[in-house]
N, C-alpha and C. Protein backbone atom coordinates (compact mmCIF):
# COMPACT_ATOMS: atom_id res chain seq x y z
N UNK A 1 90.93 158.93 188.57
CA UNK A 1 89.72 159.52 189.08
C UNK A 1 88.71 158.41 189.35
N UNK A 2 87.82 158.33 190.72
CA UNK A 2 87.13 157.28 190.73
C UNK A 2 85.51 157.83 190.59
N UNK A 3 84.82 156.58 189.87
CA UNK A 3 83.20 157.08 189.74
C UNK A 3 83.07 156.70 190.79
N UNK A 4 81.49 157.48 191.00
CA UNK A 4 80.59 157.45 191.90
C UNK A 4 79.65 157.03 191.22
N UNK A 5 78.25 156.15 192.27
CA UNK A 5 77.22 156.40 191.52
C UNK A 5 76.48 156.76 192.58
N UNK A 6 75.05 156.85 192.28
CA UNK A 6 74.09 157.06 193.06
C UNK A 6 73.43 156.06 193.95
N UNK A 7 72.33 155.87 194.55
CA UNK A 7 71.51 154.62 195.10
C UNK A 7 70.76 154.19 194.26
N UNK A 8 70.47 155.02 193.10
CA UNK A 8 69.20 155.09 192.67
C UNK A 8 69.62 154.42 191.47
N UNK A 9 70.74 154.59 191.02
CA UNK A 9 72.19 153.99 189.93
C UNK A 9 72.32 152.44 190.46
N UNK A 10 72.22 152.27 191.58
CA UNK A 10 73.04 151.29 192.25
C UNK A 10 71.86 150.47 192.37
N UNK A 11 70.84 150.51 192.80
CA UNK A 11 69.28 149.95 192.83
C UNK A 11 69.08 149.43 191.28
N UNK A 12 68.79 150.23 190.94
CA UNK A 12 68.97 149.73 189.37
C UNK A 12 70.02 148.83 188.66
N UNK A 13 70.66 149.05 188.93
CA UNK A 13 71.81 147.90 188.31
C UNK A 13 71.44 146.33 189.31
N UNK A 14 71.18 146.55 190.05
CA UNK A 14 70.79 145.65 191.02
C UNK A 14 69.96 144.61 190.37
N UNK A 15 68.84 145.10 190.32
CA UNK A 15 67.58 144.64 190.05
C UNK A 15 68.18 144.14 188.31
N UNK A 16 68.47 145.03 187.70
CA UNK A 16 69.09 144.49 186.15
C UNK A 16 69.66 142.92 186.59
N UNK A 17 70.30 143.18 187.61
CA UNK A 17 71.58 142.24 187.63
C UNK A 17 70.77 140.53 188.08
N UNK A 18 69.52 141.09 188.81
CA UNK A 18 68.70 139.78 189.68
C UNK A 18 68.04 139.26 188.55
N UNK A 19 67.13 140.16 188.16
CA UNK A 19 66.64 139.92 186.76
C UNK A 19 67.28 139.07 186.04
N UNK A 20 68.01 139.09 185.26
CA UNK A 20 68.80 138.39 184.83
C UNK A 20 69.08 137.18 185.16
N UNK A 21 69.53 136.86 186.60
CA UNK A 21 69.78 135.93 187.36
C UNK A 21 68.70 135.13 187.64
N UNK A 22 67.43 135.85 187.38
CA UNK A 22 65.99 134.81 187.81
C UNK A 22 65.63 134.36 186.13
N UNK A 23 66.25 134.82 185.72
CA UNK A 23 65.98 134.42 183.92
C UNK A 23 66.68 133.38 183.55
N UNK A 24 68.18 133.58 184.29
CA UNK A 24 68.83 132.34 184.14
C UNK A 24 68.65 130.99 184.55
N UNK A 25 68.58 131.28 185.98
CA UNK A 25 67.66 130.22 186.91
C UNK A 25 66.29 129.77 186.23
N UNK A 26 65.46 130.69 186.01
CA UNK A 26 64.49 129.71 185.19
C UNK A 26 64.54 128.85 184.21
N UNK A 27 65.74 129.21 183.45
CA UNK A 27 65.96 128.55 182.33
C UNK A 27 66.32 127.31 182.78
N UNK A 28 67.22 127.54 183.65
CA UNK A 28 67.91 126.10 184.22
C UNK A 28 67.00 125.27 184.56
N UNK A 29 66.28 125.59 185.57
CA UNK A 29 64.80 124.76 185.91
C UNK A 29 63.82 123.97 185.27
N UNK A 30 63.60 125.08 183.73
CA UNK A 30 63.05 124.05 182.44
C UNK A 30 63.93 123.37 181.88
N UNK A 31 64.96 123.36 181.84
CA UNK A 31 65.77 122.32 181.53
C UNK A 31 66.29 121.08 182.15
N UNK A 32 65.83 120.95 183.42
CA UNK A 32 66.03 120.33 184.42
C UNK A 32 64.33 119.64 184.72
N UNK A 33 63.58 120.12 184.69
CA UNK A 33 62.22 119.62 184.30
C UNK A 33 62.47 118.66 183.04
N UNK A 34 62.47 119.13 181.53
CA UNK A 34 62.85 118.01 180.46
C UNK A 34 63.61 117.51 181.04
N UNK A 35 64.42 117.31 181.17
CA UNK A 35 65.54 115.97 181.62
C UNK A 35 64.87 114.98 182.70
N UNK A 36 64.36 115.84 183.91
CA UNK A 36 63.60 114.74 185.03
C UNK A 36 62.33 114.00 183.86
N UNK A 37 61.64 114.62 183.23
CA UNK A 37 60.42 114.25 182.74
C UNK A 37 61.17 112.97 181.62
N UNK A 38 61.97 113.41 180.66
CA UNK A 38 62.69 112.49 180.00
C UNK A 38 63.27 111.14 180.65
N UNK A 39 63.47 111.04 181.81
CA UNK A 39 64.38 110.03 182.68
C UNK A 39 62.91 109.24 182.94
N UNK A 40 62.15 110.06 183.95
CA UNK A 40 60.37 109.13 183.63
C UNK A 40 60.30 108.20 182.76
N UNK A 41 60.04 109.10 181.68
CA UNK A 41 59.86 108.33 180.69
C UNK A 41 60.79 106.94 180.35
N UNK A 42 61.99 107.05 180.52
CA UNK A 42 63.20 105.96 180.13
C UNK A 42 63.44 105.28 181.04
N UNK A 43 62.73 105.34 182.49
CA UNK A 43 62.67 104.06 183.12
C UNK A 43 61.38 103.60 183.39
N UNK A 44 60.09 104.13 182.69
CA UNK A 44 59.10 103.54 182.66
C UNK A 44 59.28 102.10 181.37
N UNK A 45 60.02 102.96 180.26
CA UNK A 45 60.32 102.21 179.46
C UNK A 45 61.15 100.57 180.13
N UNK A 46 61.80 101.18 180.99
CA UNK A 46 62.48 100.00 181.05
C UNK A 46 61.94 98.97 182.07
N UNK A 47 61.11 99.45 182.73
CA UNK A 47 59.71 98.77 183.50
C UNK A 47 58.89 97.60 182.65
N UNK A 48 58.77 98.70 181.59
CA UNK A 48 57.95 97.82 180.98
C UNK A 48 58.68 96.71 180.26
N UNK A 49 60.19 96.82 179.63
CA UNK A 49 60.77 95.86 179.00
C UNK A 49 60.82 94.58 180.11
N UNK A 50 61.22 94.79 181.59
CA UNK A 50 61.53 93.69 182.52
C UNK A 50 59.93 92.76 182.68
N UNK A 51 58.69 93.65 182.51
CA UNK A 51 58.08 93.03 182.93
C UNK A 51 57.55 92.39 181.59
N UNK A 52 57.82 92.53 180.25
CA UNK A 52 58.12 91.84 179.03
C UNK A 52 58.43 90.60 179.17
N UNK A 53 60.07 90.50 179.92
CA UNK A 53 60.16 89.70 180.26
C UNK A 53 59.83 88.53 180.88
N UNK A 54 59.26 89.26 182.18
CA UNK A 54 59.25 88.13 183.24
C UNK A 54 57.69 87.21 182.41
N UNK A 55 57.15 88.35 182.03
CA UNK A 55 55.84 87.19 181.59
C UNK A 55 56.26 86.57 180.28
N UNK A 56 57.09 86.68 179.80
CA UNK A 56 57.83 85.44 178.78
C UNK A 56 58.27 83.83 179.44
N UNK A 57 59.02 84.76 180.46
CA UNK A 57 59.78 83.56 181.34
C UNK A 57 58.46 82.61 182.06
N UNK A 58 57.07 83.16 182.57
CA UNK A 58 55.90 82.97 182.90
C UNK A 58 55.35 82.07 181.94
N UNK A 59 55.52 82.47 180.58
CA UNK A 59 54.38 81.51 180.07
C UNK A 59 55.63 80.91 179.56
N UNK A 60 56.85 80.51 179.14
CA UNK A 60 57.93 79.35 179.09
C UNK A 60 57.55 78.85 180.68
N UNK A 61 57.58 78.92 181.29
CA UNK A 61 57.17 77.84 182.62
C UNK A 61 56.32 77.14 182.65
N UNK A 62 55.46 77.61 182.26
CA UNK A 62 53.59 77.29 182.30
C UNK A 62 53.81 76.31 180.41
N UNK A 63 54.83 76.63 179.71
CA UNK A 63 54.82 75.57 178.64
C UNK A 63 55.74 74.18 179.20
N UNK A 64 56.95 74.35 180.29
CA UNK A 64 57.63 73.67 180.31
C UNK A 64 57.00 72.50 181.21
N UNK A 65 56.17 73.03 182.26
CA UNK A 65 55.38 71.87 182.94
C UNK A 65 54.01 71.31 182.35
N UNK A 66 53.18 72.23 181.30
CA UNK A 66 52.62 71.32 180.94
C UNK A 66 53.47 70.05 179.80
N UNK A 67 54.18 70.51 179.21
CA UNK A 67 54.99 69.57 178.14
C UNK A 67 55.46 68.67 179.13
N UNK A 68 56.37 68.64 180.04
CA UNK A 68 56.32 67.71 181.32
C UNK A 68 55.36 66.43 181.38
N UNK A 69 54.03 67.15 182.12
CA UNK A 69 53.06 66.41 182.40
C UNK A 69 52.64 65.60 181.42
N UNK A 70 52.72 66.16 180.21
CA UNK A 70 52.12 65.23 178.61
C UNK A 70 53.26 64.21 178.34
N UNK A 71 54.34 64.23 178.85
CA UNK A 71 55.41 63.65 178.45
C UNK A 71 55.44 62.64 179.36
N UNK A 72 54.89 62.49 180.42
CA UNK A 72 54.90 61.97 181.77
C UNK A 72 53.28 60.94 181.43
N UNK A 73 52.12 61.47 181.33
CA UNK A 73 51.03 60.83 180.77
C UNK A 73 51.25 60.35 180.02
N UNK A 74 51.86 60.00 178.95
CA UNK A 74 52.15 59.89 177.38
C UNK A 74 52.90 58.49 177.51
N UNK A 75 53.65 58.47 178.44
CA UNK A 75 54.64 57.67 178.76
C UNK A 75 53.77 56.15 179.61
N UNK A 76 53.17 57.08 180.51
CA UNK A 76 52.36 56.18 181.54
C UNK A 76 51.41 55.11 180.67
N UNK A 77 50.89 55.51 179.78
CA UNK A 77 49.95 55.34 178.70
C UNK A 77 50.81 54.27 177.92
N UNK A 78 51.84 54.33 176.94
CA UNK A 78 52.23 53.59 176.32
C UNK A 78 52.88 52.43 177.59
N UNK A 79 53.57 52.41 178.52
CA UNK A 79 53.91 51.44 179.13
C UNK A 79 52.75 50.74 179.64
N UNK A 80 51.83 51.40 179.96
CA UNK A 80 50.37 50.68 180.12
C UNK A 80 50.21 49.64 179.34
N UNK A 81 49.76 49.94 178.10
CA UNK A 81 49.44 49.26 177.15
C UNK A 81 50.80 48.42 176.70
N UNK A 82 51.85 48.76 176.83
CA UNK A 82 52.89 47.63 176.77
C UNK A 82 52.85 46.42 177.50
N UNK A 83 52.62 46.57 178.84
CA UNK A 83 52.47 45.71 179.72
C UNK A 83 51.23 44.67 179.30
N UNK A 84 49.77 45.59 179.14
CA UNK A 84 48.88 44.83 178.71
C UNK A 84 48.60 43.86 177.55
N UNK A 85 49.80 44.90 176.42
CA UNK A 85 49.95 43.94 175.19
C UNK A 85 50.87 42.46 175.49
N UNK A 86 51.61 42.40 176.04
CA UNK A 86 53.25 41.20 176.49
C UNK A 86 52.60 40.18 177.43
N UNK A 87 51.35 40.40 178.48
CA UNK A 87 50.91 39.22 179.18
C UNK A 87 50.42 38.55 178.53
């Protein structure tokens, strides 16, 4: 024997059925929001570690040429005075 239903049966189950389906979907969406918002966050993080870096590597540069230059003056200086002491 087969059921029947009505429109009014059939409307209703409908709407149950969307319902549902927009409940699900929302859910998905906030969960998909945390995750985008979480990822933000974990490559801001990692923004900030590179640029950690680079200004490490920045002021090791800025130490390696002045130590240079002092090493270079330092030098100029004692052979100076070498020369001046030996004539």
């Amino acid at each position: 024997m087969a059921k029947y239903v009505t429109h009014e049966e059939l409307e209703l189950s409908n709407q149950k059925i969307l319902r549902e389906m927009d409940k699900q979907f929302n859910s998905l969406d906030k969960k998909l929001d945390k995750m985008s918002a979480n990822t933000d966050i974990k490559s801001e993080q990692i923004n900030t570690k590179f640029e950690q870096v680079n200004t490490k590597f920045e002021k090791q540069k800025v130490w390696f040429f002045t130590t240079g230059i002092s090493i270079v003056v330092a030098s100029c200086t004692i052979i100076g005075f070498l020369i001046k002491f030996f004539k």
